[in-house]
Protein backbone atom coordinates (compact mmCIF):
# COMPACT_ATOMS: atom_id res chain seq x y z
CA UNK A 1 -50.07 6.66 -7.60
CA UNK A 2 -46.67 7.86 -6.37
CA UNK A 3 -45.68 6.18 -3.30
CA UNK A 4 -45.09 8.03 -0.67
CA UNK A 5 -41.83 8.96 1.25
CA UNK A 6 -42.94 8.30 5.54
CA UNK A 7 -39.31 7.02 6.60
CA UNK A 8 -36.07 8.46 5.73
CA UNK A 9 -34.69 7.28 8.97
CA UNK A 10 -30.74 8.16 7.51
CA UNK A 11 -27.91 6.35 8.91
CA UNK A 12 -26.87 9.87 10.55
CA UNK A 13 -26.81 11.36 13.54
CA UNK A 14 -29.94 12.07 14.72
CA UNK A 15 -30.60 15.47 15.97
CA UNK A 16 -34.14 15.69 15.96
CA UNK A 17 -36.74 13.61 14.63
CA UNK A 18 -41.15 15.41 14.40
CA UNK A 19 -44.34 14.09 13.37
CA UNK A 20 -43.15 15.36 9.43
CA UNK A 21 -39.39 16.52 10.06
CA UNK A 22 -36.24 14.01 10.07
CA UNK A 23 -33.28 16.64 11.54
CA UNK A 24 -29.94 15.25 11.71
CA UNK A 25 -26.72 16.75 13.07
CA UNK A 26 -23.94 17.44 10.75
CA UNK A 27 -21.62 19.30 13.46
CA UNK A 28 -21.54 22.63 12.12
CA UNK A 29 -24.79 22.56 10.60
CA UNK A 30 -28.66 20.81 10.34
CA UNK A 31 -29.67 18.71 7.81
CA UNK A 32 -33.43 19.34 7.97
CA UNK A 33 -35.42 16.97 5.82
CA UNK A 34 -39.37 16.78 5.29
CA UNK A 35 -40.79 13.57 5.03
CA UNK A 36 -44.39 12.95 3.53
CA UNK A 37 -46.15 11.98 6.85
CA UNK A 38 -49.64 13.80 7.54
CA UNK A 39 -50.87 14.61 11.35
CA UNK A 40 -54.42 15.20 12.22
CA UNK A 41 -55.65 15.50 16.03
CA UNK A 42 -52.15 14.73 17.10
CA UNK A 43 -51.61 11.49 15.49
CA UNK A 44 -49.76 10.92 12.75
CA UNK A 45 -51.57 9.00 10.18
CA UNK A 46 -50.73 5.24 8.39
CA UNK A 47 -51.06 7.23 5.30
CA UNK A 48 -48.49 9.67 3.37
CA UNK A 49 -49.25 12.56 0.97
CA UNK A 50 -47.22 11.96 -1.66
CA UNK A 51 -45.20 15.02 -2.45
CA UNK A 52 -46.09 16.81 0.43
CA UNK A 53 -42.38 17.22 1.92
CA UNK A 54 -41.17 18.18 -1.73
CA UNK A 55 -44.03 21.13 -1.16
CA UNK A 56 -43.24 21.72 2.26
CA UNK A 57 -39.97 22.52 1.83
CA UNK A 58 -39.95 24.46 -1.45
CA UNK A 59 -42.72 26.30 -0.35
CA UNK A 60 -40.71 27.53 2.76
CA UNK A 61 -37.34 27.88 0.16
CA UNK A 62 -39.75 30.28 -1.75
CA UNK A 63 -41.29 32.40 1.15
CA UNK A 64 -37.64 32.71 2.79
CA UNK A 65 -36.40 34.18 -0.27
CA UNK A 66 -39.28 36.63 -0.42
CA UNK A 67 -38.91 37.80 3.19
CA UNK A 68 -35.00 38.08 3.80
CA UNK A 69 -35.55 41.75 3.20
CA UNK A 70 -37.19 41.83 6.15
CA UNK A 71 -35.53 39.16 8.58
CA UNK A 72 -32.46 37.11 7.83
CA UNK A 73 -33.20 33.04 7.79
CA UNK A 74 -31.62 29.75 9.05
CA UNK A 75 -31.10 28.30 5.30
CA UNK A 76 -27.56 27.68 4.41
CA UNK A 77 -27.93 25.01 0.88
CA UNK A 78 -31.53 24.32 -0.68
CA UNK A 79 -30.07 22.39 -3.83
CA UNK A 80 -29.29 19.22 -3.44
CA UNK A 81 -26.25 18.99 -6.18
CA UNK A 82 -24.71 21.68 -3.60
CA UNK A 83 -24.94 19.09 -0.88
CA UNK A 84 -21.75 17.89 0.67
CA UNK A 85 -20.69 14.70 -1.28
CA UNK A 86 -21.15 12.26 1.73
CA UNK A 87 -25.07 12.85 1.44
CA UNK A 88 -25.57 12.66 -2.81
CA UNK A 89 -25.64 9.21 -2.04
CA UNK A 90 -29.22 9.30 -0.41
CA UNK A 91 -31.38 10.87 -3.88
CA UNK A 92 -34.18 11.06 -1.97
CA UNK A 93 -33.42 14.18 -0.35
CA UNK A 94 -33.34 16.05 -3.26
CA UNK A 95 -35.99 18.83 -3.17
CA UNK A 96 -37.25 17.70 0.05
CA UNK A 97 -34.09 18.75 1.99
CA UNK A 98 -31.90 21.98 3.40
CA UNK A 99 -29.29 22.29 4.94
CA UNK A 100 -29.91 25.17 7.74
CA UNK A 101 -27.51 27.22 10.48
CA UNK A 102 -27.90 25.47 13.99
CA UNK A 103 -29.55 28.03 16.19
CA UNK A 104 -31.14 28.08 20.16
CA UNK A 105 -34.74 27.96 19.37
CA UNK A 106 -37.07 30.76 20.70
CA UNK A 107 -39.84 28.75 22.81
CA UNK A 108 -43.03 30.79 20.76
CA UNK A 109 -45.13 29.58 18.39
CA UNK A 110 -45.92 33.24 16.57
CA UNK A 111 -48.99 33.16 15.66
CA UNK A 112 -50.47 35.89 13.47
CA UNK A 113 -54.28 35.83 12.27
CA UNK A 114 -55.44 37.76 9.44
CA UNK A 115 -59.03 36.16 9.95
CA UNK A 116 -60.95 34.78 13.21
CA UNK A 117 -61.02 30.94 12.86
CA UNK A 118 -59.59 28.03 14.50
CA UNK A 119 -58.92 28.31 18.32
CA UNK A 120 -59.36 31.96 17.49
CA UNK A 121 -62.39 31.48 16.55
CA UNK A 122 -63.37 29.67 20.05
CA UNK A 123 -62.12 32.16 21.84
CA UNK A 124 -63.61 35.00 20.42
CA UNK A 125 -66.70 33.47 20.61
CA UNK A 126 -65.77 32.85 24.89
CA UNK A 127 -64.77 36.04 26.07
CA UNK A 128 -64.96 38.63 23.00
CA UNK A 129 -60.99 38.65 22.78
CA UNK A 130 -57.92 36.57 21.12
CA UNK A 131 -55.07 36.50 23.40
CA UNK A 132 -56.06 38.55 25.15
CA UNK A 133 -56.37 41.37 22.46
CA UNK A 134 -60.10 42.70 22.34
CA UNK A 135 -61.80 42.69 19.38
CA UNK A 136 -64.52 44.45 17.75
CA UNK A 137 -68.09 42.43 18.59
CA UNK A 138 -69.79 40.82 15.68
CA UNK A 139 -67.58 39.41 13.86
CA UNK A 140 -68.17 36.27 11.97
CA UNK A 141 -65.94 32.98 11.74
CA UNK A 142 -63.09 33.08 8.98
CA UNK A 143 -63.95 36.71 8.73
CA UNK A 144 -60.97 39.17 8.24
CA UNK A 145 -59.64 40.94 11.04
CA UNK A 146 -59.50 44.75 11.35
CA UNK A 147 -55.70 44.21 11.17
CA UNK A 148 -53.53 41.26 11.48
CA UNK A 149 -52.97 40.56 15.39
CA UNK A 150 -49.73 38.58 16.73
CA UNK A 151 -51.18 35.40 19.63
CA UNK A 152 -47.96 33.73 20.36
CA UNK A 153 -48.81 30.47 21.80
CA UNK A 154 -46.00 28.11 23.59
CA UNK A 155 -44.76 25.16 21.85
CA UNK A 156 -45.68 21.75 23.10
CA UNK A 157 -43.90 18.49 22.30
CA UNK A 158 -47.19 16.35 22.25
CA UNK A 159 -50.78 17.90 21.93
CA UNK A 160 -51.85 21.77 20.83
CA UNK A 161 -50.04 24.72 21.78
CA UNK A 162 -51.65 26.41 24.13
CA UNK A 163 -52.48 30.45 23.27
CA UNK A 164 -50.85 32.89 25.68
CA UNK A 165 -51.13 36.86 26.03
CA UNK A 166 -47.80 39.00 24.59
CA UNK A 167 -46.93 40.18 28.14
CA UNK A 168 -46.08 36.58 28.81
CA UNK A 169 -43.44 36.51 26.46
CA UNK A 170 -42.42 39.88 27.52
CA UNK A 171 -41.56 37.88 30.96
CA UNK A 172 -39.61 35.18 29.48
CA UNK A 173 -37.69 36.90 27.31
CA UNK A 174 -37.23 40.86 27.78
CA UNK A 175 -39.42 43.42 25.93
CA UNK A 176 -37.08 44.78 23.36
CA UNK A 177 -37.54 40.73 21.65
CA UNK A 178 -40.55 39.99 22.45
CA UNK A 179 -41.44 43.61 20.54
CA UNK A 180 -39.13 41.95 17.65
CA UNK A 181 -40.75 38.55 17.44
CA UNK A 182 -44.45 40.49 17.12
CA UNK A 183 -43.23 43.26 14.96
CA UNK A 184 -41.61 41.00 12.44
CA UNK A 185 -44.02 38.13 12.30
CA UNK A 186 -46.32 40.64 11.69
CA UNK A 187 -45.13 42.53 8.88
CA UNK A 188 -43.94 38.77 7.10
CA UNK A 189 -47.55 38.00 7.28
CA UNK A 190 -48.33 41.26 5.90
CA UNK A 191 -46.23 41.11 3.03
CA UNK A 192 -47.07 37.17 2.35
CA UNK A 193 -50.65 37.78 2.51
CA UNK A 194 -50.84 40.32 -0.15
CA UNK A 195 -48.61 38.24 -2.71
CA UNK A 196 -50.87 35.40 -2.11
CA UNK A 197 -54.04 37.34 -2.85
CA UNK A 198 -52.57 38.06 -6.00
CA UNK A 199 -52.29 34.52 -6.62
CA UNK A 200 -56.01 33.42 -5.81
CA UNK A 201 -54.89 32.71 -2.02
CA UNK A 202 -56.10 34.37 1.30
CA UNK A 203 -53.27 33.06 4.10
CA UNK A 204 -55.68 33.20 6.75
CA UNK A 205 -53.37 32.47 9.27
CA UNK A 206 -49.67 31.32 10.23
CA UNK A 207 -46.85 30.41 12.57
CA UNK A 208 -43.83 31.48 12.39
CA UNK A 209 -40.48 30.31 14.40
CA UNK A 210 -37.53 31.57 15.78
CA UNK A 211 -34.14 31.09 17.43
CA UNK A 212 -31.04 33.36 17.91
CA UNK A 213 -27.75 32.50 15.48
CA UNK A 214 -24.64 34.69 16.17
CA UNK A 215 -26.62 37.17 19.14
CA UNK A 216 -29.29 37.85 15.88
CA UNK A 217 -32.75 36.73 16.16
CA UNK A 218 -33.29 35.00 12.58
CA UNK A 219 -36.54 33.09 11.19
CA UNK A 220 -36.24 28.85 11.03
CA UNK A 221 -37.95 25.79 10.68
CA UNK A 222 -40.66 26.40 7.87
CA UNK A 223 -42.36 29.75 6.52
CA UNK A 224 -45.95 29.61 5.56
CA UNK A 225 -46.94 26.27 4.32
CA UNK A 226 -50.14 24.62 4.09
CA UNK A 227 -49.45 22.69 7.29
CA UNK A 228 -48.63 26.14 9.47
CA UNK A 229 -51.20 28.49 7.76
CA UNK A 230 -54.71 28.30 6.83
CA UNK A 231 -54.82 28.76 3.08
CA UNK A 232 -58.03 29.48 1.31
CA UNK A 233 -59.07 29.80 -1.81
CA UNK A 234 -59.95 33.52 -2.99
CA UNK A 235 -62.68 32.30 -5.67
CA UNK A 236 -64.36 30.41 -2.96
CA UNK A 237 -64.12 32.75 -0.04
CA UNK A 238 -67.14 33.32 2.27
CA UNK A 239 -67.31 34.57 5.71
CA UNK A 240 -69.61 32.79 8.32
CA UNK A 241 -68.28 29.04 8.31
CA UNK A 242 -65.12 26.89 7.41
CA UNK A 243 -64.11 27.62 3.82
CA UNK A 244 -62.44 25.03 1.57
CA UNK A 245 -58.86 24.49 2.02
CA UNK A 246 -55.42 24.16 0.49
CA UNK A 247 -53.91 22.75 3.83
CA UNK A 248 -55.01 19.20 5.65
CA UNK A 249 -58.61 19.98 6.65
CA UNK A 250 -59.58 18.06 3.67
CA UNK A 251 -57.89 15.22 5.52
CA UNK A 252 -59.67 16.41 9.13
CA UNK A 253 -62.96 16.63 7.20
CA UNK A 254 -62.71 13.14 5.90
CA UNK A 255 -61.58 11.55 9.81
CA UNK A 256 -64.84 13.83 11.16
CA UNK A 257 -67.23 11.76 8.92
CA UNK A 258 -65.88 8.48 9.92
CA UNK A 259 -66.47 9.30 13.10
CA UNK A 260 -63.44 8.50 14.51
CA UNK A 261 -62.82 8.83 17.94
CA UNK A 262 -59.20 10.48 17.60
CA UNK A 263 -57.85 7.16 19.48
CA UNK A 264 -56.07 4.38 18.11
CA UNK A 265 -56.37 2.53 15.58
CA UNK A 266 -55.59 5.43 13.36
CA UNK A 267 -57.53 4.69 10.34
CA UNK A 268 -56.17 4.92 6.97
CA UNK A 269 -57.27 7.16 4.71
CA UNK A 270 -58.55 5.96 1.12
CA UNK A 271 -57.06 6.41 -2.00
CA UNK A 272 -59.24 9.14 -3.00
CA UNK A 273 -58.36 11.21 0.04
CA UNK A 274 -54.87 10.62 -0.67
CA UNK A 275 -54.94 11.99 -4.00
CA UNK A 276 -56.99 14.84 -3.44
CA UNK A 277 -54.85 16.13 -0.55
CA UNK A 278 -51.86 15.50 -2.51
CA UNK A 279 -53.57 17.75 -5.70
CA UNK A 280 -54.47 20.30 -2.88
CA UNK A 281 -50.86 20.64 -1.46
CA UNK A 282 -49.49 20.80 -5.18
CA UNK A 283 -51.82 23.15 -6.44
CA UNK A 284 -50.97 25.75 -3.61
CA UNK A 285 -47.37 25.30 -3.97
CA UNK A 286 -48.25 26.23 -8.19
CA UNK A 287 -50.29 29.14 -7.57
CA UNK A 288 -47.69 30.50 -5.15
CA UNK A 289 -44.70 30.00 -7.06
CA UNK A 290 -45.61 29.81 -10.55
CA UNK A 291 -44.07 26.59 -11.13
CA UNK A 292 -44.70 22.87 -11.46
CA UNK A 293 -43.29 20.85 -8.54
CA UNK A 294 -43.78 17.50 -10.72
């Protein structure tokens, strides 16, 4: 098996450093790398996914390329032979590495569901709504939505984000943004979605993130990947439970039936798991892209 890449830990400035990202500061610009570490319930596992950062980043490089007509994007290099010369040295980057515009974040997770599951899902089954957006009674888990809703949530640091109505980010930022952030999240999702489907993939769900570059509100970070959406395969679709997965559930599944307590130790995950998450994460970056990764 292909050993995978946890640590790039680059003898750069660091700028800032995630549970899968390594971000370094290059003075006029980010050098945003994706290693191959997997989280589940907030830990960060012993065990990489081989070639998940390769997919993680392509993936985005793909999606941003197929939404700039509708919102502009923090990439600024995605091939690493256009790299500046001081980092060709480090080969490891290559296809697992941008370089990206520095930009103030926006302080939203937003979230836009296409179908009721996860923490959706919970709620819904609480108090009838999502967000507080009301929604029709009756409806079943990982069943599709009326139409696409946008449930920003705020971003934490350590633990989940926590799901907050629209009029809250109305307050912290103004409503002509806050109108900007749903409206746009909502119509990438729309036009994602429906490419997907015609690739054998429902994108149940995804987050997208912000931050303002020259006064302009632009898109950054990473664009529909298996670890911000819920990806699900068409052929194998059924409303009414938890369908099979191309993102880390697989992994989730597998740390349920141990039992494990979510606690340290954080077990490490067999060889078996390995490989079929890593088949998982390259099959949905095929189907979307019509290419082979490896």
């Amino acid at each position: 098996m292909v050993r995978a890449i946890t640590e790039l830990n680059l003898p750069l400035k660091k700028f800032k450093f995630g549970k899968v990202r390594e971000v370094y500061d290059l003075k006029d610009s980010l050098l945003m790398a994706a290693t191959d570490r997997i989280s589940a319930f907030d830990w960060v596992l012993p065990s990489g996914i081989p070639y998940k950062g390769a997919v993680l980043t392509q993936i985005s490089n793909f999606w941003f390329k197929f939404t700039e007509d509708i919102v502009d994007n923090h990439l600024l290099s995605t091939e690493f032979k256009n790299f500046p010369p001081e980092l060709k040295k480090w080969p490891v980057l290559e296809k697992r590495a941008v370089l990206v515009k520095k930009t103030e974040p926006i302080p939203f997770e937003c979230v836009v569901r296409g179908y009721l599951s996860g923490s959706g899902w919970k709620e819904y089954t609480e108090s009838g709504k999502v967000c507080g957006i009301e929604l029709p009674a009756g409806l079943q888990e990982s069943g599709k939505l009326p139409e696409p809703i946008f449930t920003p949530a705020t971003k934490a640091e350590s633990g989940h984000d926590i799901n907050i109505p629209f009029e809250k980010v109305v307050e912290e930022i103004g409503q002509e943004d806050a109108e900007f952030l749903r409206d746009t999240s909502i119509a990438i999702y729309k036009k994602a979605a429906e490419y997907a489907l015609s690739r054998g993939i429902i994108i149940a769900d995804t987050k997208f993130e912000f931050g303002i570059w020259e006064d302009e509100i632009i898109v950054i970070d990473e664009m529909l990947t298996p670890d911000s959406s819920r990806f699900w395969p068409l052929d194998s679709y059924k409303p009414g439970g938890s369908p099979p997965s191309f993102d880390k559930q697989y992994v989730r599944d597998y740390l349920i039936s141990i039992n494990w307590n979510k606690e340290p130790p954080i077990p490490k995950l067999p060889a078996e798991v390995i490989e079929g998450t890593t088949n998982r994460y390259l099959e949905a970056y095929e189907r979307l892209t019509g290419k082979r990764l490896v």
